[in-house]
Protein backbone atom coordinates (compact mmCIF):
# COMPACT_ATOMS: atom_id res chain seq x y z
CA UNK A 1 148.31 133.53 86.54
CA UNK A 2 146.70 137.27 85.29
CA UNK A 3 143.43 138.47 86.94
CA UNK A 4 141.93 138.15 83.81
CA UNK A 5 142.43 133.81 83.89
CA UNK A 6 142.02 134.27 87.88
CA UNK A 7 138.33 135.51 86.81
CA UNK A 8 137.52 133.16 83.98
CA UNK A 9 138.72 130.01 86.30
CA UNK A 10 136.18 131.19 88.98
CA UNK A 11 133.47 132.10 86.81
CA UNK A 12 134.07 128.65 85.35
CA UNK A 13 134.30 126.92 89.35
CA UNK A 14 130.74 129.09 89.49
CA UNK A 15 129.03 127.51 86.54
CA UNK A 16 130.04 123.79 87.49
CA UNK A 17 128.59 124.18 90.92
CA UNK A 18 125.48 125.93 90.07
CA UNK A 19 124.85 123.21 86.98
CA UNK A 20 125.91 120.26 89.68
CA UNK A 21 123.37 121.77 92.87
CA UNK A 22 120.66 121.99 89.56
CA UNK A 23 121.18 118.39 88.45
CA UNK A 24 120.61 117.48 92.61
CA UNK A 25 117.95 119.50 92.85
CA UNK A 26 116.19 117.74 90.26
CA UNK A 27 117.02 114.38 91.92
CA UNK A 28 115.61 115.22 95.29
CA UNK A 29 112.40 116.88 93.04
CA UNK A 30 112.17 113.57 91.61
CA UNK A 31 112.61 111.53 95.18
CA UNK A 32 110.12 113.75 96.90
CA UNK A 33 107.25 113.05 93.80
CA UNK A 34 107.56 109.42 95.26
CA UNK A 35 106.67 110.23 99.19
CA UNK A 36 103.78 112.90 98.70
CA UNK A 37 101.52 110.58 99.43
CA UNK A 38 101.27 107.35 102.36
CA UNK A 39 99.59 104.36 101.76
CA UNK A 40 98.95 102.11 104.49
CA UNK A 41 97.43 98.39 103.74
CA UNK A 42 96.62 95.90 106.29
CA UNK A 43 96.80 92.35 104.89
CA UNK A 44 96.15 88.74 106.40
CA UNK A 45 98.59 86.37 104.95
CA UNK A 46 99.84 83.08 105.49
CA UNK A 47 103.54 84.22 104.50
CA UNK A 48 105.01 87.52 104.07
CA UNK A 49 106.50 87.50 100.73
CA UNK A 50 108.69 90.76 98.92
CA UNK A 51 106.74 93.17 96.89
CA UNK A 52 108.62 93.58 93.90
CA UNK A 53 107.06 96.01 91.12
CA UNK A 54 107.94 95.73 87.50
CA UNK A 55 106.84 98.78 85.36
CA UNK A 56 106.63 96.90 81.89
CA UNK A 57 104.84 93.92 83.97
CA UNK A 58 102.41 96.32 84.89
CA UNK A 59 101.92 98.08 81.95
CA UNK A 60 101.57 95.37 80.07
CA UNK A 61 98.67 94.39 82.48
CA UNK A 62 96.84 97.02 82.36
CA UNK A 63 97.09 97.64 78.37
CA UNK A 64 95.90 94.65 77.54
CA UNK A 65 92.49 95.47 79.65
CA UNK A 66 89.23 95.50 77.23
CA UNK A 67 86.00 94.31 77.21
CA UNK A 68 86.57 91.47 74.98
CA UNK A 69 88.91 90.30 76.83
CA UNK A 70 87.37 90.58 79.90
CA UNK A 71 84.14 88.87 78.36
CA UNK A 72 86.40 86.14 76.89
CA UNK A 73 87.94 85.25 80.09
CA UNK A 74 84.54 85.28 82.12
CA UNK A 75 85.04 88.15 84.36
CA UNK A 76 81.97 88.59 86.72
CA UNK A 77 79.65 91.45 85.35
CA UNK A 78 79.95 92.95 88.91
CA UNK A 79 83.57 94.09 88.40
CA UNK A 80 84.16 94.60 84.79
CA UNK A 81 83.76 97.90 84.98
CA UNK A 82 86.20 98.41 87.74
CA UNK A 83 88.83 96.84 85.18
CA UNK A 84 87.94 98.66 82.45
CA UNK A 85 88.37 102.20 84.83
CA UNK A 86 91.91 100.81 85.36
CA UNK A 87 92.37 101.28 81.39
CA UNK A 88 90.86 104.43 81.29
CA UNK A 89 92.66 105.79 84.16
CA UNK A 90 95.87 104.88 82.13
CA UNK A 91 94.75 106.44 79.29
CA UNK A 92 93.95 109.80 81.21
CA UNK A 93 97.08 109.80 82.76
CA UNK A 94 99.29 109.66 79.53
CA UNK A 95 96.79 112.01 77.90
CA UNK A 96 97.39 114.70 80.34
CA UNK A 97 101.19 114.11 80.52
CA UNK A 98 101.69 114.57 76.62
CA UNK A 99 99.98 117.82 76.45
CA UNK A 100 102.53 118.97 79.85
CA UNK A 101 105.31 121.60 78.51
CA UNK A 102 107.43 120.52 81.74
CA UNK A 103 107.24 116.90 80.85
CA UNK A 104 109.36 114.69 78.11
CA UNK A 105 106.35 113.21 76.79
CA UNK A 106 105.24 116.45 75.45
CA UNK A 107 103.46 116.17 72.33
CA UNK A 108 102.23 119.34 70.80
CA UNK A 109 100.77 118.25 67.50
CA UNK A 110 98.23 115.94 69.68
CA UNK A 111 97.53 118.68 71.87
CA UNK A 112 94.25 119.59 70.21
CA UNK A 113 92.90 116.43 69.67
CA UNK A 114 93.86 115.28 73.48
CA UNK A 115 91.82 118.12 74.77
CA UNK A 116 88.81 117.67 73.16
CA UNK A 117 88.50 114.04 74.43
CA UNK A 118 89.43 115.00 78.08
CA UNK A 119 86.37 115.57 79.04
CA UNK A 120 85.17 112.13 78.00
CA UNK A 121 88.22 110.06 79.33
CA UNK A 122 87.87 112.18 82.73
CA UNK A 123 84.21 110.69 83.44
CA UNK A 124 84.61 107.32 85.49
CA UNK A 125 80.98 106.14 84.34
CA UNK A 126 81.00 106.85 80.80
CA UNK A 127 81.81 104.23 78.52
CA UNK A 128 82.07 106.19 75.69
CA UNK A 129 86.17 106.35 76.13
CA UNK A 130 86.16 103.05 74.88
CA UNK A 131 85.63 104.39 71.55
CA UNK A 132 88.31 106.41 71.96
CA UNK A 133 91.79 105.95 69.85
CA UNK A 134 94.08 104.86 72.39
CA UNK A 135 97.21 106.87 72.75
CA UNK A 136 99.34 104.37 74.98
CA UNK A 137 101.84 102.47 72.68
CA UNK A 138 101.90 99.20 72.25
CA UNK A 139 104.30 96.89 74.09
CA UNK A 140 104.28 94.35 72.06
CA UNK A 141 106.06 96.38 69.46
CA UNK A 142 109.21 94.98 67.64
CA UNK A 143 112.43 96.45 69.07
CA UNK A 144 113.95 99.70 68.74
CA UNK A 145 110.60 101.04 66.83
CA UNK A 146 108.70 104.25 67.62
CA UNK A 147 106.31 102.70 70.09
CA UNK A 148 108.64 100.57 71.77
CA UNK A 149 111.22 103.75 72.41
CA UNK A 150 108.26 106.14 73.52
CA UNK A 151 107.25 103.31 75.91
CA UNK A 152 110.30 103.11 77.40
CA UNK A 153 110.35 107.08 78.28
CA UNK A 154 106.95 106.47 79.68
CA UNK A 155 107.76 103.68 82.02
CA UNK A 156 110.69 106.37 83.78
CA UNK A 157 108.47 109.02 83.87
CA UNK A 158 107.84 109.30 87.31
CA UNK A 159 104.35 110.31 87.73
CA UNK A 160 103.33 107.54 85.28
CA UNK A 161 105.37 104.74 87.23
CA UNK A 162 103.34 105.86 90.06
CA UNK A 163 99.74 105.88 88.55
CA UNK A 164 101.34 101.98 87.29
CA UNK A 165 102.12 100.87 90.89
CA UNK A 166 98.51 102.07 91.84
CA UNK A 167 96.87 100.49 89.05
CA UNK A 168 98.86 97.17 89.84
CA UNK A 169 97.89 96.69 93.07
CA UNK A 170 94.12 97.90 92.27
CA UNK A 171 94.42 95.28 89.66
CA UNK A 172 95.81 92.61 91.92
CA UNK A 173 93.04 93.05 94.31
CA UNK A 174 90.29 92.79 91.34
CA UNK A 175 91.76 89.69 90.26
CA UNK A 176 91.81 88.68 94.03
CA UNK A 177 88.30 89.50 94.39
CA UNK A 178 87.32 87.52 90.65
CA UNK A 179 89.00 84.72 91.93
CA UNK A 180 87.33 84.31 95.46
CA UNK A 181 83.86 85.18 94.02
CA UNK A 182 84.29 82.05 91.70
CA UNK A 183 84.92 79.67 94.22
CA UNK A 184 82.74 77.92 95.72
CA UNK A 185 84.80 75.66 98.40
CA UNK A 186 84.19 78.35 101.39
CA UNK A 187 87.39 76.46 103.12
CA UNK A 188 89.65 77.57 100.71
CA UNK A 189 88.03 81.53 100.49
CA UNK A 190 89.23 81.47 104.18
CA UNK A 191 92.59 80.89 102.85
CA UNK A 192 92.42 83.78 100.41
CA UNK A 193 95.35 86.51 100.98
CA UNK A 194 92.78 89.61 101.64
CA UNK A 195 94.04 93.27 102.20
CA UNK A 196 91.06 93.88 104.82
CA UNK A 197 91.91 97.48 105.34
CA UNK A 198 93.93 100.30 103.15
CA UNK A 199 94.04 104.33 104.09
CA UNK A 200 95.68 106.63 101.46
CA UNK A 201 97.22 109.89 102.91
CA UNK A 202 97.69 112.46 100.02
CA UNK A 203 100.16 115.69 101.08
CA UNK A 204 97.19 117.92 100.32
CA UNK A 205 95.36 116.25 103.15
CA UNK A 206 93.37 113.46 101.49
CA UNK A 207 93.01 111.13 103.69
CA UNK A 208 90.69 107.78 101.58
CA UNK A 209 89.75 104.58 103.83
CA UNK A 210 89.03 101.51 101.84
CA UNK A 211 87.73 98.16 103.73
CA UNK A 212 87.02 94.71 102.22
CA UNK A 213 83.78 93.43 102.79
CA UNK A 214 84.62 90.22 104.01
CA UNK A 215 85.68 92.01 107.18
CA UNK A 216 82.34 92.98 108.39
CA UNK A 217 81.76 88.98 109.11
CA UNK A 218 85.07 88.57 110.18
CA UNK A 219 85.80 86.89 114.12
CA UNK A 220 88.86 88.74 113.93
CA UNK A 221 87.31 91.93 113.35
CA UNK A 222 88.11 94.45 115.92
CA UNK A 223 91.92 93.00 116.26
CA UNK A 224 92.15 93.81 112.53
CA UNK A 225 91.26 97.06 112.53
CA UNK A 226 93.18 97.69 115.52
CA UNK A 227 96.44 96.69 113.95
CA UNK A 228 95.11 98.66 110.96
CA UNK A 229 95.15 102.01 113.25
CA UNK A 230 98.33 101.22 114.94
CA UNK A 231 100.27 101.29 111.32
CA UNK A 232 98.67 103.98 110.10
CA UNK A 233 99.66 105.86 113.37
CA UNK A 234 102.87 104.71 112.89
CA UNK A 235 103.29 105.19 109.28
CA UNK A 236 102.22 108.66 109.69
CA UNK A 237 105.23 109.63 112.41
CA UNK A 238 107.46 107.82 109.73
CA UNK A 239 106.20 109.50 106.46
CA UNK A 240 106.34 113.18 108.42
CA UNK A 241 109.66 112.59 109.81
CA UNK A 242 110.98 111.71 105.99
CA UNK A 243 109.27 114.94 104.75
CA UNK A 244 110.55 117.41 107.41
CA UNK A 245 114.20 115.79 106.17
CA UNK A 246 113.90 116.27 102.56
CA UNK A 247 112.34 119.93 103.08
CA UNK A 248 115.13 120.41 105.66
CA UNK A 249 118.04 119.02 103.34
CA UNK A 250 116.29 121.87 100.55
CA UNK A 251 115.97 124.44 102.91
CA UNK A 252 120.19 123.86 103.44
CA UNK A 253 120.92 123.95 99.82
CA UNK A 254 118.95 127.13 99.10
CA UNK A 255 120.63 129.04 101.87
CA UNK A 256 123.91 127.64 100.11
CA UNK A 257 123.01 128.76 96.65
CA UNK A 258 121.89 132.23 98.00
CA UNK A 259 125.32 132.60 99.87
C-alpha cells in the first residue's frame, strides 16, 4: 500500500470517528434535555400503580381543550381557566419551536405571523389567545397527510414531549380536583388519590413548591410533609450524582476529540 492510500485510509478512519463521537454527542445532548430539571411528588395512594406516558394520549388531551367543551362537560367555573392555560401553554410551546433555526419544526414562512401573536399567547390571563388560529395540527387527521406527519415530528421533539408530560400530569390533577369538588359523599373524597405535595428543581436553580389544599386539614399532616422532605433530599443526591456523570462522561469525550 503507497503513502498516498496510507493517507486517504486514515483521513477516511478520521472522518468516521469524528461523524460517529458527533452522532453520540447528540444522543447524550438529547438524554441530558430530559434530567435538567427534578420533580419530586408526594402522593397518598391506596396502590402504587406504573406511570406510563403516551405522547399522542397526551396530546390528544390537551388539543382537544376549549371552552365549549369545557362548558359542555360542566367543568366548575373555578378551574376552567386552569384548563384552558394548559391549551395555551401548548400552543406557546409549538409557536416558539417553529420559529427555532436549531429545531426540525422550523417554519420560516410563519415566522412573522408567530411573532406578532407571541406576545398575546405569552400572557397567562389574557383570553384573547383563544381567538387565535391554532397552529398545533390536528390528530385526528387521516393517515399519512400533512398534519398527521408534522404531528408525528412534534411528538419526538424532545422539548415538546416534555412540556406534554407536564401538561399531562397538570391535567390529571385538574381532572382529579373536578372530580372531588363534585362529590358530595365526603367518605369517598377521603379515598381520592391526592398528590399532597410536589417541588420542581429547575438546573438554573428554580426551585417551585406546590401543596394541595386538602393537606392543611389533614391528621396526617406533619408525617406527610416529612416524607415529602425526605424524597426531595433524596432525590436531590440522586439527580446531582446523574449530572456530575453525564458532565463527567462529556468532559472524557472532549479530551478524546482534542487528542
Amino acid at each position: 500500500m503507497n503513502q498516498t492510500s496510507s493517507s486517504k485510509n486514515l483521513q477516511h478512519l478520521e472522518k468516521n470517528t469524528q461523524q460517529n463521537l458527533a452522532r453520540w454527542l447528540t444522543s447524550v445532548t438529547s438524554i441530558l434535555e430530559k434530567i435538567t430539571t427534578l420533580e419530586i411528588s408526594t402522593t397518598i395512594v391506596s396502590e402504587i400503580q406504573e406511570e406510563v406516558f403516551h405522547p399522542w394520549d397526551a396530546y390528544c388531551e390537551i388539543y382537544t381543550i376549549s371552552r365549549e367543551e369545557l362548558l359542555e362537560a360542566q367543568i366548575s367555573p373555578s378551574i376552567c381557566d386552569r384548563y384552558l392555560n394548559l391549551r395555551r401553554q401548548l400552543e406557546l410551546k409549538y409557536a416558539l419551536r417553529l420559529i427555532n433555526p436549531n429545531c426540525q419544526l422550523y417554519n420560516s414562512a410563519e415566522r412573522a405571523a408567530i411573532e406578532r401573536d407571541l406576545p398575546i399567547l405569552s400572557r397567562a390571563n389574557d383570553p384573547s389567545w383563544e381567538n387565535l388560529p391554532s397552529r398545533l395540527p390536528s390528530p385526528f387527521a387521516p393517515d399519512n397527510s400533512t398534519e398527521n406527519k408534522l404531528l408525528g415530528k412534534i411528538l419526538t421533539d424532545i422539548p415538546l414531549a416534555k412540556v406534554l408530560r407536564q401538561l399531562a400530569k397538570s391535567k390529571a390533577n385538574l381532572d382529579q380536583s373536578q372530580q372531588i369538588s363534585q362529590e358530595t359523599d365526603t367518605t369517598l373524597i377521603t379515598k381520592q388519590e391526592i398528590t399532597y405535595a410536589k417541588t420542581v428543581i429547575e438546573l438554573e436553580g428554580k426551585i417551585t413548591n406546590c401543596y394541595a389544599q386538602e393537606i392543611l386539614h389533614h391528621p396526617d399532616k406533619e408525617a406527610i410533609l416529612n416524607l415529602h422532605q425526605q424524597g426531595v433530599e433524596s432525590g436531590e443526591q440522586q439527580w446531582h450524582r446523574l449530572l456530575k456523570f453525564a458532565i463527567d462522561i462529556l468532559q472524557r469525550q472532549q479530551k478524546i476529540r482534542k487528542s
